[in-house]
Protein backbone atom coordinates (compact mmCIF):
# COMPACT_ATOMS: atom_id res chain seq x y z
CA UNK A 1 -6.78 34.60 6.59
CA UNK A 2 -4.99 31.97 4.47
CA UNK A 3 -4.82 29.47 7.19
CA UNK A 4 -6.14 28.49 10.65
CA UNK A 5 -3.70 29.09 13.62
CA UNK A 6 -3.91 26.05 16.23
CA UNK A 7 -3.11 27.61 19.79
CA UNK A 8 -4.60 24.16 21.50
CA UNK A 9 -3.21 20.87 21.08
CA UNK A 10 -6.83 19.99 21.97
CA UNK A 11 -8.54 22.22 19.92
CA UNK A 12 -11.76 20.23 17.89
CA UNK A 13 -10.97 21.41 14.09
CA UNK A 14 -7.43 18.89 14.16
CA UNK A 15 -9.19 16.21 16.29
CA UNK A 16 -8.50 13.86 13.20
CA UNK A 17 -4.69 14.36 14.31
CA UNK A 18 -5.05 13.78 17.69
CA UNK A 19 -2.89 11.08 19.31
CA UNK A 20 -1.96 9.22 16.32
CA UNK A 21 0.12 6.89 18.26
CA UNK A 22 -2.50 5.19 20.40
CA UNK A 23 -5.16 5.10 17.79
CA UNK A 24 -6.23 4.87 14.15
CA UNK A 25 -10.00 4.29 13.91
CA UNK A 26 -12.36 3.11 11.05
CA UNK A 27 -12.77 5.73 8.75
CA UNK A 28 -12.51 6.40 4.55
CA UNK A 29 -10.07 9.19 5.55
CA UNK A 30 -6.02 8.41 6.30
CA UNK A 31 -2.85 10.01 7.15
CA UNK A 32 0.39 10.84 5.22
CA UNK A 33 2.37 11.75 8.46
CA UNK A 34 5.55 12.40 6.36
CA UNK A 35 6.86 15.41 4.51
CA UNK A 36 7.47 13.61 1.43
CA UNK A 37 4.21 11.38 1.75
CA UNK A 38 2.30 14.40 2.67
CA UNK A 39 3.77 16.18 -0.57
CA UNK A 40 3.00 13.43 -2.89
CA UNK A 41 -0.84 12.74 -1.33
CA UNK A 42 -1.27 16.95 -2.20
CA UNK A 43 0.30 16.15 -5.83
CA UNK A 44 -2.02 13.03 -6.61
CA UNK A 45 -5.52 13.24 -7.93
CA UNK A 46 -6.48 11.77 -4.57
CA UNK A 47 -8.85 14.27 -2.42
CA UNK A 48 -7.48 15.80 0.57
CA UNK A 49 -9.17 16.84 3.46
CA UNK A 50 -6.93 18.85 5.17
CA UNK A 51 -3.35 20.19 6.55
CA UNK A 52 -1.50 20.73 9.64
CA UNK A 53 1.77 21.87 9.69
CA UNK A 54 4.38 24.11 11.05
CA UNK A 55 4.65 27.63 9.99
CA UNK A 56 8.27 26.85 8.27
CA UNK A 57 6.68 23.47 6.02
CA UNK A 58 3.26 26.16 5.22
CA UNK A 59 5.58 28.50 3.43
CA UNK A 60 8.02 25.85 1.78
CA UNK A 61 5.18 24.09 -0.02
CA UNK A 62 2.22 26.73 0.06
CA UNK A 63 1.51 27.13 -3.37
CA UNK A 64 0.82 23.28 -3.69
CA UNK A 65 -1.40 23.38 -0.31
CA UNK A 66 -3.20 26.64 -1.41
CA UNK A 67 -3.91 24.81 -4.69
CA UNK A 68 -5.31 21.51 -3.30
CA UNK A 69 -6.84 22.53 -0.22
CA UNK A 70 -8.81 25.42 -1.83
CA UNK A 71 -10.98 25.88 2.03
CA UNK A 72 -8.71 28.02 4.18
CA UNK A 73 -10.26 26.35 6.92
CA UNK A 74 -8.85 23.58 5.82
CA UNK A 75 -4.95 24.47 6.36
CA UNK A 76 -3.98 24.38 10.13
CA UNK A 77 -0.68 25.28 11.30
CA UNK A 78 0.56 25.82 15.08
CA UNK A 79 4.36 26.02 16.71
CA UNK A 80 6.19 23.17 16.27
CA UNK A 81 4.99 22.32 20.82
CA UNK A 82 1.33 22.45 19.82
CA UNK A 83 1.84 20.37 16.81
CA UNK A 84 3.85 17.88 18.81
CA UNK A 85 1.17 17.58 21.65
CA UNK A 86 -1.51 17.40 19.15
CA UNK A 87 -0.39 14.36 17.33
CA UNK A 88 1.05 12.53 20.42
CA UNK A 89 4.85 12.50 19.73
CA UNK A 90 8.29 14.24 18.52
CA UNK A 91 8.91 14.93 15.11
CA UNK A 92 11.73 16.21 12.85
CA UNK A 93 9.17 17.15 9.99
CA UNK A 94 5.94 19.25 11.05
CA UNK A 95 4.12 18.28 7.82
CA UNK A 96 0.90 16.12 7.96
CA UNK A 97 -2.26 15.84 5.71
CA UNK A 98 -5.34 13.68 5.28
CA UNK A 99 -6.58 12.05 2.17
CA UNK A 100 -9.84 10.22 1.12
CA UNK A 101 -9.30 6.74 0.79
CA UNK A 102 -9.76 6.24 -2.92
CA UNK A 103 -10.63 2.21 -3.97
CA UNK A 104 -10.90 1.21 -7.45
CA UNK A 105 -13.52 -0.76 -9.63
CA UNK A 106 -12.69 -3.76 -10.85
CA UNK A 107 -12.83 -2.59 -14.33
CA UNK A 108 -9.91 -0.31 -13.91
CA UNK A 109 -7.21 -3.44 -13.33
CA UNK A 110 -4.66 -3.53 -15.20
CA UNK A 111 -1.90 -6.15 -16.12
CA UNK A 112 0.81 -7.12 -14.29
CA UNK A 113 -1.02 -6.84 -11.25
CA UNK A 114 -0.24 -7.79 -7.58
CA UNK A 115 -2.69 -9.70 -5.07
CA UNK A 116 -2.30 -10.02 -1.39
CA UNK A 117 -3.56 -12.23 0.19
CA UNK A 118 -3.94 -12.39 4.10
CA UNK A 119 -1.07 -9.83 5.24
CA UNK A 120 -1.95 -7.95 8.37
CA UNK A 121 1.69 -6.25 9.42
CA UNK A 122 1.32 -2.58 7.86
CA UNK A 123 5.16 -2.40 7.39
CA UNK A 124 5.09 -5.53 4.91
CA UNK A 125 2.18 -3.83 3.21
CA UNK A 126 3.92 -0.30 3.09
CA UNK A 127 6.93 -1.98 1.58
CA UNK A 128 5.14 -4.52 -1.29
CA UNK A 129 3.25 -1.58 -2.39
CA UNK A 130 6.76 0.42 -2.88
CA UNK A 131 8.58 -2.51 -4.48
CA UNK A 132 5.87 -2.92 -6.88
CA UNK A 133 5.48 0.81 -8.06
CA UNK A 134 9.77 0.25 -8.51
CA UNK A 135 8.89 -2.47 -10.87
CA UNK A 136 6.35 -0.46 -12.71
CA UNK A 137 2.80 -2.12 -11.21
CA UNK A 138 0.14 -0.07 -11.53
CA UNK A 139 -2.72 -2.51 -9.86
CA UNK A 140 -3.11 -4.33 -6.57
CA UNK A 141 -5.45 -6.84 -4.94
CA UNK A 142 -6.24 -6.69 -1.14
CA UNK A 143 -8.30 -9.22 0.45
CA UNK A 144 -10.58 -9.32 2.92
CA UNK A 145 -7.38 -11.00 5.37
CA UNK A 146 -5.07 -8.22 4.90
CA UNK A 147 -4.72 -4.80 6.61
CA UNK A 148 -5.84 -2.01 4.94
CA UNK A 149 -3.20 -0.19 2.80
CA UNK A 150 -3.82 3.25 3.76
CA UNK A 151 -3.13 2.76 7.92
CA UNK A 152 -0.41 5.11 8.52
CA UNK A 153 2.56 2.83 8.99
CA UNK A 154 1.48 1.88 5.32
CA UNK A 155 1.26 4.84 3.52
CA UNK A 156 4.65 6.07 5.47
CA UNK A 157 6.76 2.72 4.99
CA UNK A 158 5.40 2.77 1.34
CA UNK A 159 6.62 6.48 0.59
CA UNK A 160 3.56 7.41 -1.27
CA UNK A 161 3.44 4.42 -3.49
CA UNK A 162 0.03 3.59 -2.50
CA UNK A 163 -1.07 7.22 -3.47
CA UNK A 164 0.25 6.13 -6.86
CA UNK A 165 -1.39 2.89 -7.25
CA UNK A 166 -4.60 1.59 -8.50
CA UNK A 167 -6.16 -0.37 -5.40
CA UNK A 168 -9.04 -3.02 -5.44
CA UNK A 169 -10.84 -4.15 -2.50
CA UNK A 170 -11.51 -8.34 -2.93
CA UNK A 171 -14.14 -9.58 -0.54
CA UNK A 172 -13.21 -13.09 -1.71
CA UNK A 173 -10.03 -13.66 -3.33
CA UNK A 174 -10.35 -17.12 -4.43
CA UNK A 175 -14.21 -16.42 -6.27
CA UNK A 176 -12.17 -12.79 -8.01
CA UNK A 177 -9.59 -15.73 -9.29
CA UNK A 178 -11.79 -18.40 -10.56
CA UNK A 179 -13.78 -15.65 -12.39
CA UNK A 180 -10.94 -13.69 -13.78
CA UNK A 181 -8.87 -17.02 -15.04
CA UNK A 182 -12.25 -17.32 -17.19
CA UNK A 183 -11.48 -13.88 -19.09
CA UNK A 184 -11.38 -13.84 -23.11
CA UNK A 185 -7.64 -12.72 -22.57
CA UNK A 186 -5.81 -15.25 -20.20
CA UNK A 187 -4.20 -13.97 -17.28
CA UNK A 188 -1.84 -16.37 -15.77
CA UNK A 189 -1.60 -16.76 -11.96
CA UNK A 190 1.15 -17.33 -10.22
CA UNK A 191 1.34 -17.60 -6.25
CA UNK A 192 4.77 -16.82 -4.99
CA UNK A 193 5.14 -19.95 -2.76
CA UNK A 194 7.95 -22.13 -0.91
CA UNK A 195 7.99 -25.54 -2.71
CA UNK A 196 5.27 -28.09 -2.37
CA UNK A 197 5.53 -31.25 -1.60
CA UNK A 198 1.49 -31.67 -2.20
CA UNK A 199 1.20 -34.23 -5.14
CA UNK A 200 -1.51 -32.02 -6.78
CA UNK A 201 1.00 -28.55 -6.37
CA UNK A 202 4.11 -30.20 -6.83
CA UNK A 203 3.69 -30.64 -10.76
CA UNK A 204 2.72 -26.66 -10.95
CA UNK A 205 5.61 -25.45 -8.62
CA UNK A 206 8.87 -23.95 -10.42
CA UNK A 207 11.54 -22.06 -9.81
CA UNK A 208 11.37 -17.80 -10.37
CA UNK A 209 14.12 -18.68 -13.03
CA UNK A 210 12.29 -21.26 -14.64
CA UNK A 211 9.28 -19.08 -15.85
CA UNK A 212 9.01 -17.51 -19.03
CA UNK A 213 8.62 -13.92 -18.82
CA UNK A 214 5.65 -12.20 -19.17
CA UNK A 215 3.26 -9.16 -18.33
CA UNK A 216 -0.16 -10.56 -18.27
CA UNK A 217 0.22 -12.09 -14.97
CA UNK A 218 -1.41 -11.51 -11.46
CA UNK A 219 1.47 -12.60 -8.89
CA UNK A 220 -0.08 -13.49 -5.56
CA UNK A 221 1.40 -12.81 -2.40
CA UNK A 222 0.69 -14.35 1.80
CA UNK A 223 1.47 -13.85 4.84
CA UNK A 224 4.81 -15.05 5.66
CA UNK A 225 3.78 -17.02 8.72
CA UNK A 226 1.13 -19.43 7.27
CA UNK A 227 2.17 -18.60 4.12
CA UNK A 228 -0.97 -17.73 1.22
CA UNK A 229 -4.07 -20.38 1.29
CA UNK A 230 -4.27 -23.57 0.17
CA UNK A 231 -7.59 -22.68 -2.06
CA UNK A 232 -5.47 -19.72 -3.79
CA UNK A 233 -3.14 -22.52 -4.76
CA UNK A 234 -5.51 -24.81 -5.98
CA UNK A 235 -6.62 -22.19 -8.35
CA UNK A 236 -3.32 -20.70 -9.42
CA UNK A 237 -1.68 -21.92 -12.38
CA UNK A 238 1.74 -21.87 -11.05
CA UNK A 239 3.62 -21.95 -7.69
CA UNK A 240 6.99 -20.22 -8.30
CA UNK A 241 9.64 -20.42 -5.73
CA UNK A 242 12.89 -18.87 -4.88
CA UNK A 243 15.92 -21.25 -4.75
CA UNK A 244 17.52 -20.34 -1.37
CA UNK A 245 21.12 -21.19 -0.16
CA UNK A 246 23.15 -21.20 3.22
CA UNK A 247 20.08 -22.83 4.98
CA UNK A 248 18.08 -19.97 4.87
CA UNK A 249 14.16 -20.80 4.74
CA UNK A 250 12.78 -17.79 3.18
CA UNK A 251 12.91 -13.55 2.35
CA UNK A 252 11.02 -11.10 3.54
CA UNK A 253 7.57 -11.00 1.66
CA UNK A 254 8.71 -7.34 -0.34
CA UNK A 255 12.03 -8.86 -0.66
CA UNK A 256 10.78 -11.89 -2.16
CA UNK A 257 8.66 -9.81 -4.39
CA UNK A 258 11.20 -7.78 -6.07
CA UNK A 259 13.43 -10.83 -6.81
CA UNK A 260 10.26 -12.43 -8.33
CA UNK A 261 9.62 -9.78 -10.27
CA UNK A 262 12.87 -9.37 -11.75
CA UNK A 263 12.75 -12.57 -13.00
CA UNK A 264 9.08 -12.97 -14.53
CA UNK A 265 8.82 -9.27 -15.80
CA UNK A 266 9.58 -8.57 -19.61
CA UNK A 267 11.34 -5.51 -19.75
């Protein structure tokens, strides 16, 4: 049999898609819960678990599931009501697969590269991951603060960017700065911050348009609450700012990021 018919939205070989809604627990494994996501996870050199899927997706993109998911065993697909009640909700795509959660060694990072630092919502960290693979990044930091990248909303607001990009796990972002500043090539930091009034930041703080262009940066990122941490600034080389008009305070963190990086990119 080429695949594994699911009769039982509580059947025990597609517990890892049961009620996705309500829960997401600790595990190396996630979920690309979108046709096109699921698509691009089975086209990466990422390792995937498994499938589940409607008859009508199994045929449209069975020669790329048959090819990546070698273990018939492995490809589940059930009537569009079975699928729905295993997974917890409605959908208008019947496509789903899981991946292995694939982190990076620090030798692999690459320049211009992306840090964030302390940013929990999943949407924010869907959508910096998919501005940055627009602007051609290829590496990115997480700390120990942030969500992890590959939680569903993630991977699905990011629209397979992640699956794309070179991730590093940072237990402590400020020691990973301090010790890369110290490399034989210079990499300059720059935190994307509001403007400081801090005598010891204020002398380091520009504007986006004010900074030469460049590709061996690392451009940090924070939470757009509390904004990133004092000790990242301390140790960054620059603060760069975007000017802002009509009274507005500040742009969404991904927003922010593209206009930053349209500025301190070389083409």
């Amino acid at each position: 049999m080429k695949y594994q018919i699911i009769q039982d939205p509580e059947d025990e070989r597609v517990k890892d898609y049961y009620l996705l809604k309500s829960k997401e627990p600790k595990s190396d494994l996630f979920i690309a819960d979108h046709e096109k996501t699921a698509v691009r996870l089975l086209n990466s050199d990422l390792e995937v678990e498994s499938v589940f899927c409607t008859e009508k997706y199994y045929d449209k993109h069975k020669s790329i599931i048959e090819f990546k998911v070698r273990d018939p065993n492995k490809r589940f697909v059930a009537e569009t009501s079975v699928f729905e009640n295993t997974i917890g909700f409605s959908v208008h795509q019947g496509f789903m697969s899981i991946g292995k959660q694939l982190w990076s060694p620090v030798s692999k990072l690459s320049f211009p590269a992306i840090a964030i630092n302390g940013i929990v919502d999943s949407e924010n960290i869907g959508s910096i991951f998919r501005t940055a693979a627009a602007f051609g990044i290829e590496s990115i930091l997480v700390d120990e603060r942030s969500s992890n990248p590959y939680l569903r909303r993630s991977v699905r607001v990011s629209m397979g960017a992640i699956l794309k990009t070179k991730i590093f796990r940072v237990e402590n972002l400020k020691n990973f700065l301090n010790s890369n500043s110290t490399q034989k090539v210079r990499t300059k930091i720059i935190s994307l911050s509001l403007p400081k009034e801090n005598s010891a930041l204020v002398g380091k703080t520009k504007s986006v348009y004010e900074i030469p262009k460049e590709n061996d940066l690392l451009l940090v990122v924070g939470n757009e609450n509390d904004g990133i941490q004092d000790e990242i600034l301390e140790v960054s080389d620059l603060l760069a700012y975007i000017p802002m008009k009509n009274s507005i305070d500040s742009l969404n963190v991904s927003h922010a990021l593209a206009v930053a990086l349209s500025h301190l990119l070389k083409d």
